[in-house]
N, C-alpha and C. Protein backbone atom coordinates (compact mmCIF):
# COMPACT_ATOMS: atom_id res chain seq x y z
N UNK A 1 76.60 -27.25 39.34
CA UNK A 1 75.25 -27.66 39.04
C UNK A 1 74.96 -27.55 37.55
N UNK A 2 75.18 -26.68 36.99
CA UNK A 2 75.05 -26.45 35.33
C UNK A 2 75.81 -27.89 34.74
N UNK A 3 76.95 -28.10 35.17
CA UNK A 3 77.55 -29.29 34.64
C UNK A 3 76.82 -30.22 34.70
N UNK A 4 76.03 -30.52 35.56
CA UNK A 4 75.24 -32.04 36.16
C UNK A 4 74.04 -31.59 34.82
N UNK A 5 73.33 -30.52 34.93
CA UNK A 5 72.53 -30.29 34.13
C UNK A 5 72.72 -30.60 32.65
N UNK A 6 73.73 -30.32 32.16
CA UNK A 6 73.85 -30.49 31.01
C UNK A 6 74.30 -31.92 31.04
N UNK A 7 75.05 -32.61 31.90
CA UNK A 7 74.83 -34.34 31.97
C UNK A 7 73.76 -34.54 31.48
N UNK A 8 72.64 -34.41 32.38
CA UNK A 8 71.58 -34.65 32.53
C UNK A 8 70.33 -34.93 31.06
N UNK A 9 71.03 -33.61 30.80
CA UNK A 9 70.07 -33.61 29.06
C UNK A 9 71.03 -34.41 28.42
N UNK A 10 72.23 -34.49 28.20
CA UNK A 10 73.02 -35.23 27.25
C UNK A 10 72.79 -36.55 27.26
N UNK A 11 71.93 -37.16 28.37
CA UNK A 11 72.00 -38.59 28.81
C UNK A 11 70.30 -38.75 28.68
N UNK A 12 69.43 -37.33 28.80
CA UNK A 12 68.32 -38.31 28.88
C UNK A 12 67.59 -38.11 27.12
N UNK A 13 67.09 -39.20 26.90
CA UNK A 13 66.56 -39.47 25.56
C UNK A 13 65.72 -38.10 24.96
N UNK A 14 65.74 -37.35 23.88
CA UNK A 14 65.04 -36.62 23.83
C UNK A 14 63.77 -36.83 23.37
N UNK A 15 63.56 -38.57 23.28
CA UNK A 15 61.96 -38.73 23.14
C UNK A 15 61.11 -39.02 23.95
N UNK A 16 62.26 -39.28 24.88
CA UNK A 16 61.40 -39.10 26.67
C UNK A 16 61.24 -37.86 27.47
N UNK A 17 62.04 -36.96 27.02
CA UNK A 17 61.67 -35.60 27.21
C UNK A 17 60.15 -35.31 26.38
N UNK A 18 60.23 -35.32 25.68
CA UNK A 18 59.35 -34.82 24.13
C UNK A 18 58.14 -36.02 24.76
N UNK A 19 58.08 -37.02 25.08
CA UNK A 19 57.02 -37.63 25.37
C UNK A 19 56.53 -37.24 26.73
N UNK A 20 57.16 -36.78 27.80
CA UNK A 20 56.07 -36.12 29.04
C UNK A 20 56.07 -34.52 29.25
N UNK A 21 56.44 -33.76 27.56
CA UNK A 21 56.29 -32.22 27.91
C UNK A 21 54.68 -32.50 26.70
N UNK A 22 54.63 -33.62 25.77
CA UNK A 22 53.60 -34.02 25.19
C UNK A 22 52.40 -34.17 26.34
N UNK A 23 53.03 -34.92 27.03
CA UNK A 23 51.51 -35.57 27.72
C UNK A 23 51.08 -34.59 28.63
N UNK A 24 52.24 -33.63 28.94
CA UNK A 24 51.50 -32.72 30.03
C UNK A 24 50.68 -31.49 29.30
N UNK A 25 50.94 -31.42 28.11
CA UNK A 25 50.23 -30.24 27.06
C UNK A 25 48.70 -31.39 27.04
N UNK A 26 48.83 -32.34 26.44
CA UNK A 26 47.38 -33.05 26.36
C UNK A 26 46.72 -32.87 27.95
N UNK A 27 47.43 -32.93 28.56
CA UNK A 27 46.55 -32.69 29.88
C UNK A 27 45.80 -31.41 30.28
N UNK A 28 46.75 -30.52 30.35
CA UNK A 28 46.45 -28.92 29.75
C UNK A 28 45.41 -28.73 29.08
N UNK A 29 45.15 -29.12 27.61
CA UNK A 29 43.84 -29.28 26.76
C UNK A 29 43.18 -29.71 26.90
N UNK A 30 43.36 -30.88 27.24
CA UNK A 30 42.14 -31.60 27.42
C UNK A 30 40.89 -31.58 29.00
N UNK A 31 42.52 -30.49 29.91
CA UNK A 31 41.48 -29.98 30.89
C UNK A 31 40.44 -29.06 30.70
N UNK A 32 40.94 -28.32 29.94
CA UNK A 32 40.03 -27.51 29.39
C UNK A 32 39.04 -27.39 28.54
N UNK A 33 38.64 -28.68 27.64
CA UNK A 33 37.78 -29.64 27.44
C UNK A 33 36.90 -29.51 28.80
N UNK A 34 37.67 -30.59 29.63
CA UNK A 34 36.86 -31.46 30.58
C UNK A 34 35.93 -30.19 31.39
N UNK A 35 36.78 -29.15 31.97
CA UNK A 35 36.08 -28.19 32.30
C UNK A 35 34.37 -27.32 31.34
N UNK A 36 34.72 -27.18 30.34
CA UNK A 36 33.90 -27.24 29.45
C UNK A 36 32.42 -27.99 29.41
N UNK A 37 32.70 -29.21 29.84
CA UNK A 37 32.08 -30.38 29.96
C UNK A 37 31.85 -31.55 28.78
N UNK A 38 33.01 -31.39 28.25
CA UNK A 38 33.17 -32.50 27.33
C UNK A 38 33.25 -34.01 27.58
N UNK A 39 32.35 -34.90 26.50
CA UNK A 39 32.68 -36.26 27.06
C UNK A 39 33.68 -37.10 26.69
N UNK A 40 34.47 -37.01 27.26
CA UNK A 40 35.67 -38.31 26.57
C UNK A 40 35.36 -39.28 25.83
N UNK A 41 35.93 -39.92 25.04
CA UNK A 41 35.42 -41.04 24.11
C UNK A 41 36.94 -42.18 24.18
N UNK A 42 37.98 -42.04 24.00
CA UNK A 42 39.18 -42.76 24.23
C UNK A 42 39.38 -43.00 25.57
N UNK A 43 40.64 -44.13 25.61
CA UNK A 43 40.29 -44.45 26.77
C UNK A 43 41.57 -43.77 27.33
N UNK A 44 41.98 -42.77 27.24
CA UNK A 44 43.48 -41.80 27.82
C UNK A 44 42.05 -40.74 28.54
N UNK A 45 40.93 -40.55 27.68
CA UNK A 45 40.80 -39.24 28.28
C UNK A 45 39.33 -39.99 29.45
N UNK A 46 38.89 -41.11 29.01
CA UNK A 46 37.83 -41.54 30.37
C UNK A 46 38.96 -41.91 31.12
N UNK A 47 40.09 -42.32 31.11
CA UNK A 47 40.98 -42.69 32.62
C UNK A 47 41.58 -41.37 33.43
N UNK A 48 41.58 -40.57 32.97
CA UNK A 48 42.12 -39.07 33.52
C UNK A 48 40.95 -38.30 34.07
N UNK A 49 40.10 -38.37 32.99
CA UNK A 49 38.56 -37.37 33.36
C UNK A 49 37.37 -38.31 33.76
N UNK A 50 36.90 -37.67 34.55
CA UNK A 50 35.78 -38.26 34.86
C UNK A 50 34.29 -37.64 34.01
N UNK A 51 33.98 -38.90 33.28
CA UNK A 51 32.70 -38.66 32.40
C UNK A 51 31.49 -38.35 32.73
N UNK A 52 31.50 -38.29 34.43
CA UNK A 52 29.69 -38.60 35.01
C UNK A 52 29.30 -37.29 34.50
N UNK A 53 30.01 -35.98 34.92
CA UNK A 53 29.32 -34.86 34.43
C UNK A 53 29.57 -33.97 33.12
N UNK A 54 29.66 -34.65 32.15
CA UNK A 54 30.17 -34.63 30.90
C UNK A 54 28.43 -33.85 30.17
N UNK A 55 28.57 -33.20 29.42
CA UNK A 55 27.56 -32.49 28.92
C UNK A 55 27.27 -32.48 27.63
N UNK A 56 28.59 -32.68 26.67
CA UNK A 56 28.58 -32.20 24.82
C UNK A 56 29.87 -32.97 24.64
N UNK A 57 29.49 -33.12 23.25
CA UNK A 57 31.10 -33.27 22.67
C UNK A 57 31.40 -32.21 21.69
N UNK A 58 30.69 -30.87 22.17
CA UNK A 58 31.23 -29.77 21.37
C UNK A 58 31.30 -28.84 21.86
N UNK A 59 31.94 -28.68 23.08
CA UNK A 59 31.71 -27.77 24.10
C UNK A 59 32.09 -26.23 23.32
N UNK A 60 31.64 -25.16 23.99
CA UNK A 60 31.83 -23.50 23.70
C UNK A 60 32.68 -23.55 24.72
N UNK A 61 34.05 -23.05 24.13
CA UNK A 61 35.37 -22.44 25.16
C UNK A 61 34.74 -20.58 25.25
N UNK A 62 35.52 -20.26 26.10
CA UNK A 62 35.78 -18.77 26.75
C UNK A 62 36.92 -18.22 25.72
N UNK A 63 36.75 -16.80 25.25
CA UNK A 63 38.42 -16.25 24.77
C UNK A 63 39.25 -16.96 25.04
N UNK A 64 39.48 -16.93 26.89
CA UNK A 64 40.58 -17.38 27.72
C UNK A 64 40.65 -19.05 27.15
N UNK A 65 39.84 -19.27 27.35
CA UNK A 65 40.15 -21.04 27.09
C UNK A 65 40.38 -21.53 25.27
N UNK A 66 40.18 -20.67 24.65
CA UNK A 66 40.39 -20.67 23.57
C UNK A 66 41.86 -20.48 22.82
N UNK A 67 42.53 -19.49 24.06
CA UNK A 67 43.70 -19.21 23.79
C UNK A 67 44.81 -20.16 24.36
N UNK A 68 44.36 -20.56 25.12
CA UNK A 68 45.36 -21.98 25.92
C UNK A 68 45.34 -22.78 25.17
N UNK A 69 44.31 -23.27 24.12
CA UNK A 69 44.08 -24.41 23.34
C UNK A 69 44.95 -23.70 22.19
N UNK A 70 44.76 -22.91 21.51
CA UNK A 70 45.53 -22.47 20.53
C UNK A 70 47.17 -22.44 20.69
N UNK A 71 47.45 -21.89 22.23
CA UNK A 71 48.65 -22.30 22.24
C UNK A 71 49.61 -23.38 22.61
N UNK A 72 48.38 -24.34 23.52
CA UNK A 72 48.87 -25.83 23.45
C UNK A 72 49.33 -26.27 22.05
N UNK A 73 48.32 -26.37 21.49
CA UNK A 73 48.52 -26.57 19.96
C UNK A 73 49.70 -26.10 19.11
N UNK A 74 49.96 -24.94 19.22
CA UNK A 74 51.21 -24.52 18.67
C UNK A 74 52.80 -25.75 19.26
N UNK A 75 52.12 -25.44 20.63
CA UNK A 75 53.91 -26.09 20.90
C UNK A 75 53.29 -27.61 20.76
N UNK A 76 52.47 -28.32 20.66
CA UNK A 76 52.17 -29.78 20.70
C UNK A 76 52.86 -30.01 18.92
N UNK A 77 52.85 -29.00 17.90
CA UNK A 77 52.56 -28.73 16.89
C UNK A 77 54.69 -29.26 16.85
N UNK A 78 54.81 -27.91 17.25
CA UNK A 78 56.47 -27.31 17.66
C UNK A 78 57.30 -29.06 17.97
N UNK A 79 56.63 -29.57 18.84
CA UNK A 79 57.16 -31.00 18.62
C UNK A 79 56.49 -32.46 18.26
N UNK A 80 55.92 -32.10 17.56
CA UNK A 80 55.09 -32.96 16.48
C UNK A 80 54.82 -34.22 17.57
N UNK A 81 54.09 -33.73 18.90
CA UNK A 81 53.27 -34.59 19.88
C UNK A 81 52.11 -35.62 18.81
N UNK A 82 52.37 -36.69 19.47
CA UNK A 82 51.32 -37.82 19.03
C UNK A 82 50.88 -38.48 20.43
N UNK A 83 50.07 -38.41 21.35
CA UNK A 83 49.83 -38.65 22.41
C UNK A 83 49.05 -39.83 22.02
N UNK A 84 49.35 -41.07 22.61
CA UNK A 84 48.97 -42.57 22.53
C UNK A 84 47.53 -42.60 23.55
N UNK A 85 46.39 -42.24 23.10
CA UNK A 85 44.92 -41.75 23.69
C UNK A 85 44.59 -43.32 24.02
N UNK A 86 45.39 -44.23 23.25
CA UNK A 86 44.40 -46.02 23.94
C UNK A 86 45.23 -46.16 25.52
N UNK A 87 46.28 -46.07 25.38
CA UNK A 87 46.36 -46.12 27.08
C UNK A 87 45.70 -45.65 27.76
N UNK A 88 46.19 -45.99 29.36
CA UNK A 88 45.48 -45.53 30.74
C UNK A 88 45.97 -44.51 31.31
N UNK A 89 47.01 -44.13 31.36
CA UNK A 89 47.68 -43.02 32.43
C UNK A 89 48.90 -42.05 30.95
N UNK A 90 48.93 -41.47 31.95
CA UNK A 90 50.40 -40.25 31.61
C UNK A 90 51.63 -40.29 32.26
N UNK A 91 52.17 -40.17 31.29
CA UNK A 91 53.68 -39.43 32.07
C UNK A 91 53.76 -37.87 32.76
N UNK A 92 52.91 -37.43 33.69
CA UNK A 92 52.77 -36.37 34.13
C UNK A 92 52.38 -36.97 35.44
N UNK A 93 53.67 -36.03 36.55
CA UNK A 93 53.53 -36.06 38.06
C UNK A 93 52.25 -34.92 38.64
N UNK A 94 51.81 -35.24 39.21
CA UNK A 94 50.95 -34.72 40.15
C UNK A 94 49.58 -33.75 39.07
N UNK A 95 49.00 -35.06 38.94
CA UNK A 95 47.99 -34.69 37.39
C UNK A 95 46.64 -34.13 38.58
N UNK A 96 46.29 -34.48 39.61
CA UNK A 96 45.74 -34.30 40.26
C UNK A 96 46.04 -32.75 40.59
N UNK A 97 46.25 -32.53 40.94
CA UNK A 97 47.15 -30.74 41.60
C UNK A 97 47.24 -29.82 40.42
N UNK A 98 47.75 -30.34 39.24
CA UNK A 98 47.80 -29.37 38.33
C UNK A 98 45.99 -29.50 37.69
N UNK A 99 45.12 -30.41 37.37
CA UNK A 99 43.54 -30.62 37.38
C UNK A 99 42.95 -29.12 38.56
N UNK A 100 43.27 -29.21 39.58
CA UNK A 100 42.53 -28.58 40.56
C UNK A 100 42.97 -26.68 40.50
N UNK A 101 44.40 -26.33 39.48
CA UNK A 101 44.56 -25.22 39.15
C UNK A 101 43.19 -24.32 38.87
N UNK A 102 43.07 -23.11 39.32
CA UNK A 102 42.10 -21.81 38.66
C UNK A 102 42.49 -21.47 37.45
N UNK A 103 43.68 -21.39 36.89
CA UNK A 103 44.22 -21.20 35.55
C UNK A 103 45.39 -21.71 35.56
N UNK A 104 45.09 -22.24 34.02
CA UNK A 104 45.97 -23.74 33.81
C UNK A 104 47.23 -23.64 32.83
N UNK A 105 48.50 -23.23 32.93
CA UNK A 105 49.73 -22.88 32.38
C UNK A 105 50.13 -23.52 31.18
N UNK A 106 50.82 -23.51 30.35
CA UNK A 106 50.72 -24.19 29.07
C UNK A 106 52.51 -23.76 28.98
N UNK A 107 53.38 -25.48 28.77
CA UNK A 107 54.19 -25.61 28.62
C UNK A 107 54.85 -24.79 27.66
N UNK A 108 56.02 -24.49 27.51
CA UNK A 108 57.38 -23.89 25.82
C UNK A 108 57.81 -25.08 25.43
N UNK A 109 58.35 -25.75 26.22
CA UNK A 109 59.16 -27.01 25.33
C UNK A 109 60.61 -26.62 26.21
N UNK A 110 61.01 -25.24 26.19
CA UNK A 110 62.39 -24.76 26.62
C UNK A 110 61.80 -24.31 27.80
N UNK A 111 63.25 -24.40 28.77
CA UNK A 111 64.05 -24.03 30.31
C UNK A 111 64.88 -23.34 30.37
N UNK A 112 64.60 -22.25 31.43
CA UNK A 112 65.90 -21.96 31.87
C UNK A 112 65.60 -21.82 33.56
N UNK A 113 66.49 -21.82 34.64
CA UNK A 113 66.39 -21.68 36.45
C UNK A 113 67.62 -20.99 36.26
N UNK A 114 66.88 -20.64 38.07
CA UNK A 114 67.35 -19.87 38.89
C UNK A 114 67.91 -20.43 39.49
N UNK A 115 69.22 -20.67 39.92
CA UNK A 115 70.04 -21.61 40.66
C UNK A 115 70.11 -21.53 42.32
N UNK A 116 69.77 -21.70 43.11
CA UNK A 116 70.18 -21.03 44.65
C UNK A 116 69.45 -20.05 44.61
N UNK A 117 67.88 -19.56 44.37
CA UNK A 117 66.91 -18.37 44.76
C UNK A 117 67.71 -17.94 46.17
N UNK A 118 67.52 -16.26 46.40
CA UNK A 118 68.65 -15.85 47.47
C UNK A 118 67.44 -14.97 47.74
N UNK A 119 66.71 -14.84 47.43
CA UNK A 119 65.36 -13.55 47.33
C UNK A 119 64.50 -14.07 48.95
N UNK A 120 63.51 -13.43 49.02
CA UNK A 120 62.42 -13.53 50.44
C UNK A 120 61.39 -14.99 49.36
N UNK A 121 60.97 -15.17 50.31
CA UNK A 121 59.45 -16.34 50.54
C UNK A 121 58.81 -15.79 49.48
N UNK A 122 58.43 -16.40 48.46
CA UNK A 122 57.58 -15.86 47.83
C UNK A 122 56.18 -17.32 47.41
N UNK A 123 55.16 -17.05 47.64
CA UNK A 123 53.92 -17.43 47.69
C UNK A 123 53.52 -17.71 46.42
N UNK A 124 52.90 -19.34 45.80
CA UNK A 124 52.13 -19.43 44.49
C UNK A 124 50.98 -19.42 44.76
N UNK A 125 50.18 -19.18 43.66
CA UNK A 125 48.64 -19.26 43.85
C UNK A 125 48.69 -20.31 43.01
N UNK A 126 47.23 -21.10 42.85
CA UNK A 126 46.30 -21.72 42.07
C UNK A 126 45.92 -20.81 40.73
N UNK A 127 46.01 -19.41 40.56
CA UNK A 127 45.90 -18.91 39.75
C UNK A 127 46.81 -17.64 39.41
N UNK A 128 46.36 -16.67 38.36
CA UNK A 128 46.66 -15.61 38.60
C UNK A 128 46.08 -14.18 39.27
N UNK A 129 45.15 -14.67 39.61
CA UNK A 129 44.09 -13.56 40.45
C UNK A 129 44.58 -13.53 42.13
N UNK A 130 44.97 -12.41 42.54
CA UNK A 130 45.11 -12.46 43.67
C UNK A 130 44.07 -13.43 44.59
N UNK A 131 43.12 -13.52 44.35
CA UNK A 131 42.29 -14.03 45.43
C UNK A 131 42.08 -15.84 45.22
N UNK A 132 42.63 -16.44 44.27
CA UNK A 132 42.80 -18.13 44.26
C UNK A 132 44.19 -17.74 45.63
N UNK A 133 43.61 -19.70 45.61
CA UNK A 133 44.10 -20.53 46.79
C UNK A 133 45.75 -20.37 46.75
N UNK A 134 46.00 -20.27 47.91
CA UNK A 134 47.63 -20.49 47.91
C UNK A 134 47.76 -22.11 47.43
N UNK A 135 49.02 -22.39 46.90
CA UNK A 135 49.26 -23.24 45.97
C UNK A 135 50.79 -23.86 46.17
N UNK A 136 51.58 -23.17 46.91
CA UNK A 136 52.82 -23.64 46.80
C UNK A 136 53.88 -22.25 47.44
N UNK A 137 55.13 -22.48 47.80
CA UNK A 137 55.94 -21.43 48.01
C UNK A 137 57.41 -21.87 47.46
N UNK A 138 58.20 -20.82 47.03
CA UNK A 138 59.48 -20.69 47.11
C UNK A 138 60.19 -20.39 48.06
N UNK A 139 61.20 -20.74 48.40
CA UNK A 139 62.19 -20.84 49.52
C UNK A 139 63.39 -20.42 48.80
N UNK A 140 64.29 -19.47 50.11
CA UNK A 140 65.38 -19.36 49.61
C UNK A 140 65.86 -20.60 49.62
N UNK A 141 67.19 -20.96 48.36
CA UNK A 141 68.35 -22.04 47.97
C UNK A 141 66.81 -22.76 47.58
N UNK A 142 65.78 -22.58 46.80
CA UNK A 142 65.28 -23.23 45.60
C UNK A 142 65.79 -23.20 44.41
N UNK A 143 66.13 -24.19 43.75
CA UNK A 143 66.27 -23.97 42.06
C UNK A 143 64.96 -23.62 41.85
N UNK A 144 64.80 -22.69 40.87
CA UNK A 144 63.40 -22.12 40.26
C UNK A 144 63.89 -22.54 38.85
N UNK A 145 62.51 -23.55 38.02
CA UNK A 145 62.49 -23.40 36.61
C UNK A 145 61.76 -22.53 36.24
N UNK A 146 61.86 -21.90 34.83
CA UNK A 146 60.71 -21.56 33.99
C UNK A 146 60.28 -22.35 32.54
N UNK A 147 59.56 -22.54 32.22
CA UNK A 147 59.38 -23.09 31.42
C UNK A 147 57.70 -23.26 30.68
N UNK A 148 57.34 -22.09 31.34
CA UNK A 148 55.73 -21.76 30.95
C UNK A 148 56.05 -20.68 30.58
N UNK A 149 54.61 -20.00 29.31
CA UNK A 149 54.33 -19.16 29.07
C UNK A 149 54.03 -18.09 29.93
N UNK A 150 54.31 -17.18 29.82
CA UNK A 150 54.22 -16.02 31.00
C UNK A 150 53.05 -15.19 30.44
N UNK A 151 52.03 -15.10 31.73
CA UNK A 151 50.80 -14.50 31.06
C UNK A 151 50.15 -13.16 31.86
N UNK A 152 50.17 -11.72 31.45
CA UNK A 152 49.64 -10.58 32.30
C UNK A 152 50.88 -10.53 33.36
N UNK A 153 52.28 -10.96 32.79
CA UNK A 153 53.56 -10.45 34.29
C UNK A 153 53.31 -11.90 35.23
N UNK A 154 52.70 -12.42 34.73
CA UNK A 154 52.50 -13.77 36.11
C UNK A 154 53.51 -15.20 35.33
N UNK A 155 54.02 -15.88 36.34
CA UNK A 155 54.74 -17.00 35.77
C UNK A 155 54.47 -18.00 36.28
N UNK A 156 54.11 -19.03 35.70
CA UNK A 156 54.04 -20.57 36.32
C UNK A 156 55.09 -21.22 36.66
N UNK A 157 55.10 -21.61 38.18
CA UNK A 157 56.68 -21.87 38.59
C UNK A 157 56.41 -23.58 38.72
N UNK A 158 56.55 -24.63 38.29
CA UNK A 158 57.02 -26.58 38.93
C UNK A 158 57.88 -26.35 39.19
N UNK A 159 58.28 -26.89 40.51
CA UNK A 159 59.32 -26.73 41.67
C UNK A 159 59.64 -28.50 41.14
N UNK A 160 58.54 -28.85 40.64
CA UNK A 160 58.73 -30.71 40.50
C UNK A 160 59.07 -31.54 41.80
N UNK A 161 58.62 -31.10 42.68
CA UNK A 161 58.64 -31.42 44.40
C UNK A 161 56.98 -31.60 44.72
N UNK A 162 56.34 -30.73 43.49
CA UNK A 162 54.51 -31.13 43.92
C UNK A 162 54.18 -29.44 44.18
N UNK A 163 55.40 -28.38 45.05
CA UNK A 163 54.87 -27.25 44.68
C UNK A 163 55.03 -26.50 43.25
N UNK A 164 53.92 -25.94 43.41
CA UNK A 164 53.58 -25.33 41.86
C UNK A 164 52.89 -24.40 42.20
N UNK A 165 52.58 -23.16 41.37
CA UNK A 165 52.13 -21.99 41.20
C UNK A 165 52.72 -21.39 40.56
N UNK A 166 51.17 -20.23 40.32
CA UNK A 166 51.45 -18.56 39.41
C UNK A 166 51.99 -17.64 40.56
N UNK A 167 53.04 -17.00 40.32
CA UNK A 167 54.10 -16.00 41.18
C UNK A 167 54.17 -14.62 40.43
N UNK A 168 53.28 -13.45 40.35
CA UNK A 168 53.83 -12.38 40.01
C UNK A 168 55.05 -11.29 40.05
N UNK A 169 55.25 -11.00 38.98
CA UNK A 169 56.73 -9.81 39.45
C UNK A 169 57.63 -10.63 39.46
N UNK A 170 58.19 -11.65 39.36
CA UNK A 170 58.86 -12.51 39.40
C UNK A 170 60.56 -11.38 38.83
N UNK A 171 61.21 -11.12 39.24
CA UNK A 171 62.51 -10.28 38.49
C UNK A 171 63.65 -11.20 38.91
N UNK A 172 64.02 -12.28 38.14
CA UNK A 172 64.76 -12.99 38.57
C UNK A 172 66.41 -12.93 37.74
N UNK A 173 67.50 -12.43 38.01
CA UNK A 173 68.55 -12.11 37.52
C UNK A 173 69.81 -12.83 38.12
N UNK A 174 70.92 -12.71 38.05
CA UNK A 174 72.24 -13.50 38.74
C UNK A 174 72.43 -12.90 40.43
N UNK A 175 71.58 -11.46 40.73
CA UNK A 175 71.98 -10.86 41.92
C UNK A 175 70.48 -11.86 42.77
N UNK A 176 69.72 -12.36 42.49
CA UNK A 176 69.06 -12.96 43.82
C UNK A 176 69.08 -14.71 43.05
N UNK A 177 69.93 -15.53 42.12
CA UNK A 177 70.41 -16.69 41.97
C UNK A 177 71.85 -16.92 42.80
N UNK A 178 72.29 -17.19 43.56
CA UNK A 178 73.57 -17.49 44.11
C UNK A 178 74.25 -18.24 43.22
N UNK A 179 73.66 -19.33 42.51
CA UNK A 179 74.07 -20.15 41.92
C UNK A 179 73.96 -19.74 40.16
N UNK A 180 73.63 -18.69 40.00
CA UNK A 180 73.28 -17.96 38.93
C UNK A 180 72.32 -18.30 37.52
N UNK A 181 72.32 -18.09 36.65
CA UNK A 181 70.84 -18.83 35.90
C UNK A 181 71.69 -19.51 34.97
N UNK A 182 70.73 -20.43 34.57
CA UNK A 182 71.49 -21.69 33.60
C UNK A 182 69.93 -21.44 32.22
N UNK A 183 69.95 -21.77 31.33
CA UNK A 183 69.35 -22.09 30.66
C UNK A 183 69.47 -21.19 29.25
């Protein structure tokens, strides 16, 4: 599997990488905007967000939301993202699902998985608070990526199957990867 993997990057463009770890950081931010109640003005962010309950175009963020934006920014920064705002859509799967998150994960740019998870069931939330919505599960013989910032011990897991979630405690090493870690 590592072999296929490294196919995989060797073959795919790194400006097509770099263009949907871009668009999923603008999504990230700009949810947090939208939450806010900001009004879109381009037409990337009225086709994603819905304007009816739009309030300011200078919304007051939270600490918390302040710090997601700061660190979107860094890695949007890290690969000198130019997100094309006159289009209609994104290169980001399941924009809907990651929108409806309690707290919203903010890409690295870098990967590494868990090859063959060998561990018990483990449960995502919608957030990191015990009490958000279940959100997704791991199964043993999942590949697990990482590739989010890890925030308070909690990790944002894309399975890229549509499940997704924050998973605490996460201790993931070569003794519960069968297939051992790549990245």
């Amino acid at each position: 599997m590592r072999f296929l993997t490294a196919i995989f990057l060797t073959l795919t463009p790194v400006t097509a990488v770099a263009d949907a770890l871009c668009d999923e950081l603008w999504l990230t931010r700009n949810t947090v905007f939208d939450r806010a109640g900001y009004c879109f003005g381009s037409e990337l962010g009225k086709s994603v967000f819905d304007n009816s309950d739009c309030t300011t175009s200078s919304p007051k963020l939270s600490a918390e939301d302040e710090l997601v934006v700061a660190q979107v920014r860094e890695v949007e920064e890290e690969f000198s993202c130019a997100v094309d705002t006159s289009r209609q859509s994104l290169d980001v799967d399941y924009v809907d699902q990651r929108r409806a998150l309690a707290d919203l994960p903010v890409r690295t740019g870098y990967e590494s998985a868990c090859l063959g998870y060998d561990g018990p069931a483990l449960l995502m939330t919608a957030g990191r608070h015990p009490d958000t919505a279940f959100f997704g599960e791991i199964l043993p013989g999942d590949n697990v990526d990482f590739g989010y910032i890890t925030v308070d011990g909690m990790e944002f897991i894309d399975m890229g199957d549509g499940r997704m979630g924050w998973v605490g405690g996460l201790l993931f090493s070569p003794k519960v990867c069968a297939g051992g870690m790549a990245g």
